[in-house]
Protein backbone atom coordinates (compact mmCIF):
# COMPACT_ATOMS: atom_id res chain seq x y z
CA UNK A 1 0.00 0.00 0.00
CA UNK A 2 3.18 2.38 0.88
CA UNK A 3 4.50 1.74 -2.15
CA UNK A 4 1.41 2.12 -4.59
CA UNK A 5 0.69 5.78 -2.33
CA UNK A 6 5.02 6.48 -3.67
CA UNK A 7 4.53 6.08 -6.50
CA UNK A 8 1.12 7.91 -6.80
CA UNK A 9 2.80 10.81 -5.22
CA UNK A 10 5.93 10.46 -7.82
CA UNK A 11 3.93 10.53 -11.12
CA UNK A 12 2.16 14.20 -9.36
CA UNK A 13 5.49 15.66 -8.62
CA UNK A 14 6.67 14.39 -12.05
CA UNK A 15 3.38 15.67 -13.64
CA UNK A 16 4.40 19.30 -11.53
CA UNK A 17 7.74 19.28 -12.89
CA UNK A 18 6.27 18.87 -16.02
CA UNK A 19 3.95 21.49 -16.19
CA UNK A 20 6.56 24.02 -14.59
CA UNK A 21 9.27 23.25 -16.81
CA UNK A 22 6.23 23.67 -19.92
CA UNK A 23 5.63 26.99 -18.05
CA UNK A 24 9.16 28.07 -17.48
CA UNK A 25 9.69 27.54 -21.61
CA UNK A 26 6.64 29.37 -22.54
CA UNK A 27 7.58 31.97 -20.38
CA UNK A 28 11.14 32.28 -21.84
CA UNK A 29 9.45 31.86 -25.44
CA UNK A 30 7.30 35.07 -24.38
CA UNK A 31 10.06 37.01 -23.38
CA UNK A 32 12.05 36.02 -25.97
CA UNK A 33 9.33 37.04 -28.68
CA UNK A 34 8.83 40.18 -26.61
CA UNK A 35 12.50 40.84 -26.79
CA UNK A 36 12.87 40.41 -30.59
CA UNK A 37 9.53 42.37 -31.27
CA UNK A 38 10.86 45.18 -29.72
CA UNK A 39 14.00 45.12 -30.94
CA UNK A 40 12.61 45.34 -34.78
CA UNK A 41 9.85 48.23 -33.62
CA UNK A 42 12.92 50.57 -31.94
CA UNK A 43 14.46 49.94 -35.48
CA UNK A 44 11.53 50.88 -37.41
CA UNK A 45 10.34 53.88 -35.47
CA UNK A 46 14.09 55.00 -36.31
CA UNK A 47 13.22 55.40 -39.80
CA UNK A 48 11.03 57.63 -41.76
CA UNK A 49 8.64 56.65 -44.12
CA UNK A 50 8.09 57.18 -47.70
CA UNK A 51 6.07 60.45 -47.51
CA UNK A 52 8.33 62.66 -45.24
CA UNK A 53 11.44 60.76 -47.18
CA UNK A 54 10.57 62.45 -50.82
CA UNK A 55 11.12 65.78 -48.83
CA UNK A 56 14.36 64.86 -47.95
CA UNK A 57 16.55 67.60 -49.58
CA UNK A 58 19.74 67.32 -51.53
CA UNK A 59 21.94 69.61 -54.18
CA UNK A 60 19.13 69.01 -56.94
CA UNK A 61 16.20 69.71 -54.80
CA UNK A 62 15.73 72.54 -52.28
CA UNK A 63 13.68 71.82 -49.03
CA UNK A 64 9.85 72.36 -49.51
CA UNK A 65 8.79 73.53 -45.55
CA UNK A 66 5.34 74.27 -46.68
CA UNK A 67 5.17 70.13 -47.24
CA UNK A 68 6.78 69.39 -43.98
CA UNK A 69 4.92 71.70 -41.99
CA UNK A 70 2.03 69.85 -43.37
CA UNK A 71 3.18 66.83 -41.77
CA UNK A 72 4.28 68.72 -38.40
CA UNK A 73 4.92 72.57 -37.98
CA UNK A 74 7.10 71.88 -34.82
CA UNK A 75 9.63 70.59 -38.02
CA UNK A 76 12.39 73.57 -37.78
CA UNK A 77 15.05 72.62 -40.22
CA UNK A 78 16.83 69.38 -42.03
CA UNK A 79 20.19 67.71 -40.38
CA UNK A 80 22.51 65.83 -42.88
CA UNK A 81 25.75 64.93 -41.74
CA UNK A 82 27.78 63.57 -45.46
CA UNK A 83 28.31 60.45 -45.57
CA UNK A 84 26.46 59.10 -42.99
CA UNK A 85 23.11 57.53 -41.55
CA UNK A 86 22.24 60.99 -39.65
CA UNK A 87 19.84 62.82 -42.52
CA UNK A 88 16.61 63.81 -40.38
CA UNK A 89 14.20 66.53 -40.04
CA UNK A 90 14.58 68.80 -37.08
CA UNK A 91 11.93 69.45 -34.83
CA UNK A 92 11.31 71.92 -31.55
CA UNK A 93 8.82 72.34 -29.07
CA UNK A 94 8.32 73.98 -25.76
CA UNK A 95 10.14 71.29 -23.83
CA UNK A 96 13.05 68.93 -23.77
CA UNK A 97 10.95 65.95 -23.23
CA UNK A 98 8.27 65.55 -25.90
CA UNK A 99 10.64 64.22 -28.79
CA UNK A 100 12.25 61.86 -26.81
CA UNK A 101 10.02 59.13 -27.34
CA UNK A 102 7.61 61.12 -29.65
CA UNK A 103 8.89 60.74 -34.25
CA UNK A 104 8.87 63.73 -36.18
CA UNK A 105 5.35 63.34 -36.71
CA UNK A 106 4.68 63.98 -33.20
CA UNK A 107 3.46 60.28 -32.67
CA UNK A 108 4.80 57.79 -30.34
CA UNK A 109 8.37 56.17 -31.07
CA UNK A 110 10.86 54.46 -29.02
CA UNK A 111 13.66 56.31 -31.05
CA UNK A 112 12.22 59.39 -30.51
CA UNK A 113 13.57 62.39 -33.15
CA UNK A 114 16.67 64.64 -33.59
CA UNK A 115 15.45 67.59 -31.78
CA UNK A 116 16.34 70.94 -31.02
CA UNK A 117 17.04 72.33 -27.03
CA UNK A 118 13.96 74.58 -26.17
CA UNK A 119 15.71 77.85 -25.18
CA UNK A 120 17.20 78.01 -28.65
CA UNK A 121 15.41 80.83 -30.44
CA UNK A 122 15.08 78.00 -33.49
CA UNK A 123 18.79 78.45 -35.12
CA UNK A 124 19.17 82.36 -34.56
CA UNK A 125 21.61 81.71 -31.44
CA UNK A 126 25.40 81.85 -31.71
CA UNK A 127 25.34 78.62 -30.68
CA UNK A 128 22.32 75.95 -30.85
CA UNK A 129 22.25 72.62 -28.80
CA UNK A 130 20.76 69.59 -30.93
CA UNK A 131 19.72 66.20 -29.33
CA UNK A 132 19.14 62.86 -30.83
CA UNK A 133 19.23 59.01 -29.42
CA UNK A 134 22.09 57.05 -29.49
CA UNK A 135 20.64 53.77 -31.86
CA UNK A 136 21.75 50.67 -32.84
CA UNK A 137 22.85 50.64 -36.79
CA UNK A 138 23.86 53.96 -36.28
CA UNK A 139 20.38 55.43 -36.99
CA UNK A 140 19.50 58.83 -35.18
CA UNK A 141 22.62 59.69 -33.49
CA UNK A 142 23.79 56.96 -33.12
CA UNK A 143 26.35 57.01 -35.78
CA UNK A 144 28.37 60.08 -33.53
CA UNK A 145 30.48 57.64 -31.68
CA UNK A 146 32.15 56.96 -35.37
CA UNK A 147 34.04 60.50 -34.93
CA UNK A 148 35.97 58.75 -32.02
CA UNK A 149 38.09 56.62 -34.63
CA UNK A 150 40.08 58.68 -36.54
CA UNK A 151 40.36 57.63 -40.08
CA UNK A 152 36.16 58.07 -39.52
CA UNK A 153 36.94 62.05 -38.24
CA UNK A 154 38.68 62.53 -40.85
CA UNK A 155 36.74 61.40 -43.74
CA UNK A 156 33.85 62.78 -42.23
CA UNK A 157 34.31 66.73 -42.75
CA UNK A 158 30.68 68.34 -43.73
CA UNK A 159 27.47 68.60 -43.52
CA UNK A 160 24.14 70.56 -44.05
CA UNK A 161 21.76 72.66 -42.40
CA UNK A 162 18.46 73.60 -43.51
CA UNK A 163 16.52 75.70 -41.64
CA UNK A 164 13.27 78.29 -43.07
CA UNK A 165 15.86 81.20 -42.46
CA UNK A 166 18.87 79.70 -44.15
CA UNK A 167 20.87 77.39 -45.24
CA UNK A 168 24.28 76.37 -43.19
CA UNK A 169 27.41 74.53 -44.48
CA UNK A 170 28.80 72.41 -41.43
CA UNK A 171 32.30 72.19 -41.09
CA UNK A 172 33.01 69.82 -37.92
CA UNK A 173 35.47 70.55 -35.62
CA UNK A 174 35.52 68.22 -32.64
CA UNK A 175 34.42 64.61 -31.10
CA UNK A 176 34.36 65.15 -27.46
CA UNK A 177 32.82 62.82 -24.79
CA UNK A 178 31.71 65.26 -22.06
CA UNK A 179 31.21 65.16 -18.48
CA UNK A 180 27.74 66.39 -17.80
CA UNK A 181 28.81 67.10 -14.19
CA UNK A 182 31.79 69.14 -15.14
CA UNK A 183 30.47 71.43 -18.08
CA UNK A 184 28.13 74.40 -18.57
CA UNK A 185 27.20 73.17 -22.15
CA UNK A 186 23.85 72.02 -21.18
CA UNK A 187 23.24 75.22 -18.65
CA UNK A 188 21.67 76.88 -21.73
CA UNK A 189 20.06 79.97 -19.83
CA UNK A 190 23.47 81.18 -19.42
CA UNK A 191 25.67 80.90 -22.72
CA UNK A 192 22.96 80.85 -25.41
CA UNK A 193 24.47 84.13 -26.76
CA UNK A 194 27.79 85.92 -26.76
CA UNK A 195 29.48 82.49 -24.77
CA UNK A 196 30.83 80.71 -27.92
CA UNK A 197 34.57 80.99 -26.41
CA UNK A 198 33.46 78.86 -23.07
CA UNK A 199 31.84 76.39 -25.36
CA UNK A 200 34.34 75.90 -27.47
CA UNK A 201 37.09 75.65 -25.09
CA UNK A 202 34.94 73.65 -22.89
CA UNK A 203 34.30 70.73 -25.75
CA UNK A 204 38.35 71.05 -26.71
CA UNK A 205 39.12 69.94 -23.04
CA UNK A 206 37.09 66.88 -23.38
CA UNK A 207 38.06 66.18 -27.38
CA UNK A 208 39.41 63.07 -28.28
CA UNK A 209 39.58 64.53 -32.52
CA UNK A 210 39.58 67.80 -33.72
CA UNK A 211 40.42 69.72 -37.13
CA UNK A 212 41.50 73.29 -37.28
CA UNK A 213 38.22 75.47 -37.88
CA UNK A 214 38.70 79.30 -38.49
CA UNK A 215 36.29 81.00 -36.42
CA UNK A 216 35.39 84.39 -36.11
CA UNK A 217 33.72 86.22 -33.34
CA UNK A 218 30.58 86.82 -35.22
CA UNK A 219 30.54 83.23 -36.21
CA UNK A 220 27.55 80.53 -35.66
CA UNK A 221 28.84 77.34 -33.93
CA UNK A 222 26.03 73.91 -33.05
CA UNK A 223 26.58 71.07 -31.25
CA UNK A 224 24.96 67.41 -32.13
CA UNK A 225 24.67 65.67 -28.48
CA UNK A 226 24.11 62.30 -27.84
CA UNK A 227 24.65 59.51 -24.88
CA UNK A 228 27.66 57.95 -24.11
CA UNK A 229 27.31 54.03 -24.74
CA UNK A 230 29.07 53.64 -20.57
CA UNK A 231 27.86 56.23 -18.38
CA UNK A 232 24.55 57.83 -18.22
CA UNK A 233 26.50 61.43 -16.66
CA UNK A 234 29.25 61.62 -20.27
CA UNK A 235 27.25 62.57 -23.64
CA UNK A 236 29.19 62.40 -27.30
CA UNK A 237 29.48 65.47 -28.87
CA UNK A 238 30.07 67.02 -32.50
CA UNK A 239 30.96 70.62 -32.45
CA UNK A 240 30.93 72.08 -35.99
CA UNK A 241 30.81 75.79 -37.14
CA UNK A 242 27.85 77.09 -39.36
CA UNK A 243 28.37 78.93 -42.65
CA UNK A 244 25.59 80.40 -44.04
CA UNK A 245 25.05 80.25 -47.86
């Protein structure tokens, strides 16, 4: 009788283990699925789509802002960096915090858009402070931490900026990984104007490539910011003067 009670009792711990170890893989399955899912929808919501992507300007087409605005008015201007993944439309808002998980359409995204710091007056500052997430693949700005190798820093000299005012030539001048802790970069309400020289000397302390950029007092400078793949307190930088057309 002892034994026939045993071995009921073994075949309902082995049908427990059983049904655990079933649960355990479905679970792991789940996650896994999960994982991959959103792994593909960062990706996507990194890129633009076809509509917003035939606006995209280059030297045979100007930039139609009457089309973008369509799509969002908060779009300010068009980044492209040469040579590179970063191409975007700009936006701004009234905050720091909308277009960080919001796409230039002003609908949800886990990548979020390249956007422009809030106390910029647009690009009319001497200097103007431009965010973007650091992505996989090197989509947003993710493809920054390049300019740390230097055969990429120095094949990588221009880019463009199109704003509705103007149209800038970029001529990059640093890669800098930045202490957030140590540097008034981000204070904005206190350098937006007239401060260029404590920017600039601020992001040469921290470089790790630079380029010899003539710059006059009168001249526009904007840098590209972006987190540091280690430390949640550094952000990588580009620093690259702006030459109106």
């Amino acid at each position: 009788m002892k034994k026939k009670v045993s071995e009921i009792v073994r075949h309902h711990l082995e049908d427990v283990v059983d049904l655990a170890s079933t649960a355990v893989f479905l679970l792991l399955f789940i996650v896994g699925f999960y994982a991959l899912f959103d792994i593909h929808y960062v990706h996507v919501s990194a890129k633009m789509d076809d509509e917003i992507a035939t606006l995209a300007p280059d030297d045979d087409k100007e930039i139609d802002f009457d089309e973008l605005h369509k799509i969002n008015p908060e779009i300010k201007a068009w980044l492209k960096i040469n040579n590179t993944e970063i191409d975007y439309p700009v936006v701004q808002t009234s905050d720091n915090t909308k277009y960080l998980t919001r796409n230039y359409r002003g609908d949800f995204a886990t990548a979020g858009s390249i956007f422009v710091d809030y106390r910029n007056h647009g690009f009319k500052d001497d200097f103007t402070l431009v965010y973007g997430h650091r992505m996989d693949g090197k989509l947003m700005f993710g493809g920054i931490a390049m300019f740390e190798q230097k055969d990429y820093f120095d094949s990588h000299e221009k880019g463009i900026l199109y704003t509705e005012d103007a149209t800038y030539d970029l001529e990059i001048m640093n890669f800098a990984v930045i202490d957030v802790n140590r540097t008034t970069i981000y204070n904005h309400d206190s350098n937006i104007n007239g401060k260029n020289d404590l920017i600039i000397n601020e992001i040469h302390n921290y470089s790790r490539q630079s380029r010899y950029v003539e710059l006059g007092e009168k001249d526009k400078i904007i840098v590209l910011s972006t987190c540091d793949k280690d430390s949640k307190h550094y952000r990588n930088v580009i620093l690259a003067k702006m030459i109106k057309r």
